[in-house]
Protein backbone atom coordinates (compact mmCIF):
# COMPACT_ATOMS: atom_id res chain seq x y z
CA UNK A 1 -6.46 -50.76 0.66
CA UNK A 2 -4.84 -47.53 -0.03
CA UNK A 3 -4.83 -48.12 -3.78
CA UNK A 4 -8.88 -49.26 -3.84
CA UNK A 5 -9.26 -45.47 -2.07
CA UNK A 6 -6.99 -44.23 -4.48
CA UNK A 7 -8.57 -45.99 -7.64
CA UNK A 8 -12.08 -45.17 -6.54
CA UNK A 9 -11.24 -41.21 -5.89
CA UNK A 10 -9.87 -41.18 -9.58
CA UNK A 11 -13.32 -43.07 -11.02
CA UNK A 12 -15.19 -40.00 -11.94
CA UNK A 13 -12.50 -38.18 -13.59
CA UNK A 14 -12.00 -41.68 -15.42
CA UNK A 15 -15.22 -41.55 -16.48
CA UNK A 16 -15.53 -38.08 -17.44
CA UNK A 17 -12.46 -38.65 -19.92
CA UNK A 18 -14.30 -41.34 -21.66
CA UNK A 19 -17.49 -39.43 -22.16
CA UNK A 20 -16.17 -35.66 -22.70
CA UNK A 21 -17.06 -32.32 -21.36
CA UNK A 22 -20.54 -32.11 -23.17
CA UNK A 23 -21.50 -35.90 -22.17
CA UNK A 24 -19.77 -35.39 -18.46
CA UNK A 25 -22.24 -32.36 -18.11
CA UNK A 26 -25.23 -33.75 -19.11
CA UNK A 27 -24.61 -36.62 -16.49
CA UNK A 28 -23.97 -33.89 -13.45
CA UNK A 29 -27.33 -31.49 -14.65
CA UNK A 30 -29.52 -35.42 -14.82
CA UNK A 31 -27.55 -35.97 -11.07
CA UNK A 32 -28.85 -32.43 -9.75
CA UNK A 33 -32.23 -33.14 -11.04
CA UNK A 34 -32.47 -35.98 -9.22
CA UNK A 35 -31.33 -35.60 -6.48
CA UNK A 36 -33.97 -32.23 -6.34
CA UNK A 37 -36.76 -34.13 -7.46
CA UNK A 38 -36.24 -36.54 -4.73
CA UNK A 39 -35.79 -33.25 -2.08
CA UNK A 40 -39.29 -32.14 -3.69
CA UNK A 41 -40.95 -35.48 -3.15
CA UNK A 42 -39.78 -35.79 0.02
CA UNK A 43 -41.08 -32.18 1.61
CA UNK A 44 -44.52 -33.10 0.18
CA UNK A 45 -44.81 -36.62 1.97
CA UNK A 46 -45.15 -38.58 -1.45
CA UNK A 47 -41.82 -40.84 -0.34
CA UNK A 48 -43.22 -41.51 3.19
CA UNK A 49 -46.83 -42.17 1.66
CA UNK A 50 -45.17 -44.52 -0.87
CA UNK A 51 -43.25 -46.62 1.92
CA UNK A 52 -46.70 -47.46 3.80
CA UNK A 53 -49.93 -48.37 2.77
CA UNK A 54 -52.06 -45.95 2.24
CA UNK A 55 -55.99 -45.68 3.02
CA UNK A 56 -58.29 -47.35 0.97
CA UNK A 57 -60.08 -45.62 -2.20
CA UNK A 58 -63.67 -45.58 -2.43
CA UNK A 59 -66.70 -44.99 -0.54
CA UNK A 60 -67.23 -48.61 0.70
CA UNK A 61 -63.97 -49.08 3.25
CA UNK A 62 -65.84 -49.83 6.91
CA UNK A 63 -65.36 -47.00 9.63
CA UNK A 64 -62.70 -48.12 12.20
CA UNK A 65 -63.75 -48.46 16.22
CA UNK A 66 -61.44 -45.16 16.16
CA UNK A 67 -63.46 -43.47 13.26
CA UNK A 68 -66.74 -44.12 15.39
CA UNK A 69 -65.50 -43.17 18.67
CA UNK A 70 -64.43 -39.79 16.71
CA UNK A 71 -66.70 -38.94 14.43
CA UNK A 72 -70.04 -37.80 14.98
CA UNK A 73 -72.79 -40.06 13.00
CA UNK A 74 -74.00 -37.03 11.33
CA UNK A 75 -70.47 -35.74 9.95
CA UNK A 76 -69.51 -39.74 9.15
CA UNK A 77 -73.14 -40.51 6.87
CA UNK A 78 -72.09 -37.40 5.75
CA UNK A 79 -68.53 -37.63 4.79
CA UNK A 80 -69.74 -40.79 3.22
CA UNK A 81 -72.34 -39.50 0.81
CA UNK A 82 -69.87 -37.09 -0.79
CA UNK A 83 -67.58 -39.17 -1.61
CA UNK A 84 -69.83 -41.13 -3.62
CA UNK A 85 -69.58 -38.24 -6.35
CA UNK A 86 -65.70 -38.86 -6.62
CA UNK A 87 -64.82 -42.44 -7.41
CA UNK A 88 -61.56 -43.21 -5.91
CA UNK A 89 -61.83 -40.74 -3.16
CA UNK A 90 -62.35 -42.12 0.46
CA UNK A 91 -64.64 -40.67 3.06
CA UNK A 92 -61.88 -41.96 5.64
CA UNK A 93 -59.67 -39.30 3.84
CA UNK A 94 -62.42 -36.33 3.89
CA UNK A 95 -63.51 -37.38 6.96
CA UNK A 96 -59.59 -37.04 7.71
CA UNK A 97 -59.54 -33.47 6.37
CA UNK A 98 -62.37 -32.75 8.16
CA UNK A 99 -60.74 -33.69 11.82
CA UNK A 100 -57.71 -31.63 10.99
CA UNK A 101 -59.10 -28.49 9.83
CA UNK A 102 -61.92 -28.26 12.56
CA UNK A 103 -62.06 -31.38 14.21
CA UNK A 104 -65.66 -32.02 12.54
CA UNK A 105 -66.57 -29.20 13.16
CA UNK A 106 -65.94 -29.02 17.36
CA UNK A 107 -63.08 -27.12 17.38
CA UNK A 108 -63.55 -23.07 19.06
CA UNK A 109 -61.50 -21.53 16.70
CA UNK A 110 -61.89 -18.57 14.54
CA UNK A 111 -63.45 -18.97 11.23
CA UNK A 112 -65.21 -22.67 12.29
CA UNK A 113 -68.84 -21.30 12.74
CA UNK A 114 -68.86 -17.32 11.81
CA UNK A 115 -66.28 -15.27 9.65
CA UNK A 116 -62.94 -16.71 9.17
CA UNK A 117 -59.26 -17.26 10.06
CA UNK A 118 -56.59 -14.65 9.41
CA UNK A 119 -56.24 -16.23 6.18
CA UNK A 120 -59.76 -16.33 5.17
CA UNK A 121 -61.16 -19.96 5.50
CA UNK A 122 -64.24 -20.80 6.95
CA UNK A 123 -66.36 -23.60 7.98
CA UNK A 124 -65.73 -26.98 9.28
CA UNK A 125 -63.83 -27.80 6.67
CA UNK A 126 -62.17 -24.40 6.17
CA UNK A 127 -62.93 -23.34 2.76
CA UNK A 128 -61.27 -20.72 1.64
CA UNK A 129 -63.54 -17.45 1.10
CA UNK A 130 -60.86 -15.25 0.37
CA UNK A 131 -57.27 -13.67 1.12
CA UNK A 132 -54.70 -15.96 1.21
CA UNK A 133 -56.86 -18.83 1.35
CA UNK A 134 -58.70 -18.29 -2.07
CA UNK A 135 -62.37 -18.14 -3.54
CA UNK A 136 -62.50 -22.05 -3.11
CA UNK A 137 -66.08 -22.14 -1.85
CA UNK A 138 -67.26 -19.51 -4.44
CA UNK A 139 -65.88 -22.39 -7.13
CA UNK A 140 -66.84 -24.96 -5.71
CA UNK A 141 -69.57 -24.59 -3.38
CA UNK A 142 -72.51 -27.64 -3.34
CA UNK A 143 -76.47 -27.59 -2.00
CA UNK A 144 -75.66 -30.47 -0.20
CA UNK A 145 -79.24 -29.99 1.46
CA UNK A 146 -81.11 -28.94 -2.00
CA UNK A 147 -82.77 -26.14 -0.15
CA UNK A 148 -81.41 -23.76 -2.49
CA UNK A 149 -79.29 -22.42 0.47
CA UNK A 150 -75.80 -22.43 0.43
CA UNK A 151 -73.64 -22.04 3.51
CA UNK A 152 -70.02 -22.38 4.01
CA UNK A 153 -70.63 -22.96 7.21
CA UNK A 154 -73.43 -25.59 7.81
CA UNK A 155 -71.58 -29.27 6.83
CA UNK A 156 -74.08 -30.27 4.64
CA UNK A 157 -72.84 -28.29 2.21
CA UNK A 158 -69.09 -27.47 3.17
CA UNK A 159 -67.97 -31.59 3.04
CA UNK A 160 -69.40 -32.37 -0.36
CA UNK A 161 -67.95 -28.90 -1.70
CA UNK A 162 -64.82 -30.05 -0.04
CA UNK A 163 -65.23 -33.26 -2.16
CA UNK A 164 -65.55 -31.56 -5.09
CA UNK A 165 -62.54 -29.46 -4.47
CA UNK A 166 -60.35 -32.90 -3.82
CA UNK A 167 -61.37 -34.18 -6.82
CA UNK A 168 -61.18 -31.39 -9.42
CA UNK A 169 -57.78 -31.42 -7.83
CA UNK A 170 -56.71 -35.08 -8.73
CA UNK A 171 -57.55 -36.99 -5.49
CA UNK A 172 -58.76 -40.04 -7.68
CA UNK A 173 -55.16 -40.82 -9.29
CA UNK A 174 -53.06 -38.05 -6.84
CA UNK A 175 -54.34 -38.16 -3.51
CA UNK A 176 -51.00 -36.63 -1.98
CA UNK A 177 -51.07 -33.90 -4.57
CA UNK A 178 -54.99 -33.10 -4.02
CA UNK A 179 -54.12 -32.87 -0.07
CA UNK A 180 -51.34 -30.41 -0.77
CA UNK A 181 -53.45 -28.45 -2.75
CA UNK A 182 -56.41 -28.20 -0.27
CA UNK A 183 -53.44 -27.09 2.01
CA UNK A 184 -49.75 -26.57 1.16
CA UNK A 185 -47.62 -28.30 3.31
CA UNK A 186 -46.38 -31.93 3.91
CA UNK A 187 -46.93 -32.12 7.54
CA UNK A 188 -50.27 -31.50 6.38
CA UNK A 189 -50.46 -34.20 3.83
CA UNK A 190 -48.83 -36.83 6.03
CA UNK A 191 -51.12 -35.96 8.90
CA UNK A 192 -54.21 -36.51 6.83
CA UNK A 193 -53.20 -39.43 5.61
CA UNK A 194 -52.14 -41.31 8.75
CA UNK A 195 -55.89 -40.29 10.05
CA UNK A 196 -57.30 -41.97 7.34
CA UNK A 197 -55.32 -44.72 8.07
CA UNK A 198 -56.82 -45.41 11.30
CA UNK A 199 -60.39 -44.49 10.42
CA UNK A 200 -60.44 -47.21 8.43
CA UNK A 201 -60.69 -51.34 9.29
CA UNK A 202 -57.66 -52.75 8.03
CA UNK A 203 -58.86 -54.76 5.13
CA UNK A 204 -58.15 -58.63 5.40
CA UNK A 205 -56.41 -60.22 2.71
CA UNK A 206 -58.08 -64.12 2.43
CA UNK A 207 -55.90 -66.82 2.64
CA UNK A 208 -55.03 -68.67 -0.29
């Protein structure tokens, strides 16, 4: 036993003999890089949203009992018409977005129906309008009611600009790296994610 301890302790400088100091070095800078690639992927939730299913793409995935309960019909048609302009993104995952930054809108905080937060998003889906939260709804704002009236605030227009936003940022092929770019964090991401999750009805698989 003591010589297996002993034999595998000397490996790497074995190894490093065989290959040289140049060749020895590359193999520790390729080790570091992956091992901080993997400590990258793992803060932004891209390992934990690669270990589970994730929600369905697409506009056509059927609202869960939970999403109904939850959602109120007029945020849900309309979380489901602005997808439609992003193939690959799913409403579940908006509609997602939407519960966490405002809960669809319900939620008394500051920002949700007048002004904004302290870091400058507003709306029910908490666009930014500027400060640390960026001109995101001067890029990307949408008439989602064609009245030639644009409002961060009124849903209509904030969840289709939201949309937009998503899918300028890669949501179609990306949808973890979209998420942290509407908001930087992984909590964040993973949150949305497991929301869409359950907003959705588990799609059966048929048999044979």
């Amino acid at each position: 036993m003591l010589t297996l301890a002993v034999w595998v302790l000397l490996l790497p400088f074995r190894v490093a003999a065989r290959l040289g100091l140049r060749r020895s070095l590359l193999v520790v800078c390729l080790l570091v890089l992956g091992v901080t690639v993997y400590g990258v992927a793992g803060d932004l939730g891209l390992l934990a949203a690669a270990d589970r299913p994730g929600p369905a793409q697409g506009p056509m995935a059927r609202p869960s009992l939970a999403a109904r309960a939850d959602i109120p019909p007029d945020y849900l048609l309309l979380y489901q018409r602005a997808v439609r302009s992003c193939p690959g993104l799913s409403w579940a995952v908006l509609a997602a977005v939407g519960k966490v930054e405002s809960d669809h809108g319900r939620a008394q905080l500051p920002g949700v129906r007048s002004g904004a937060n302290p870091a400058g998003a507003a709306g029910p889906m908490q666009l930014g309008i500027g400060g640390r939260a960026g001109p995101t709804w001067q890029h990307y704002q949408v008439d989602g009611n064609h009245d030639d009236h644009r409002s961060v605030y009124d849903p209509a227009d904030a969840i289709p600009t939201a949309a937009r936003k998503l899918c300028h940022d890669g949501a179609s092929w990306d949808l973890p790296g979209a998420l942290y770019a509407y908001n930087h964090s992984g909590s964040y991401v993973r949150q949305v994610l497991a929301i869409a999750r359950r907003y959705q009805t588990p799609v059966r698989r048929s048999a044979g």
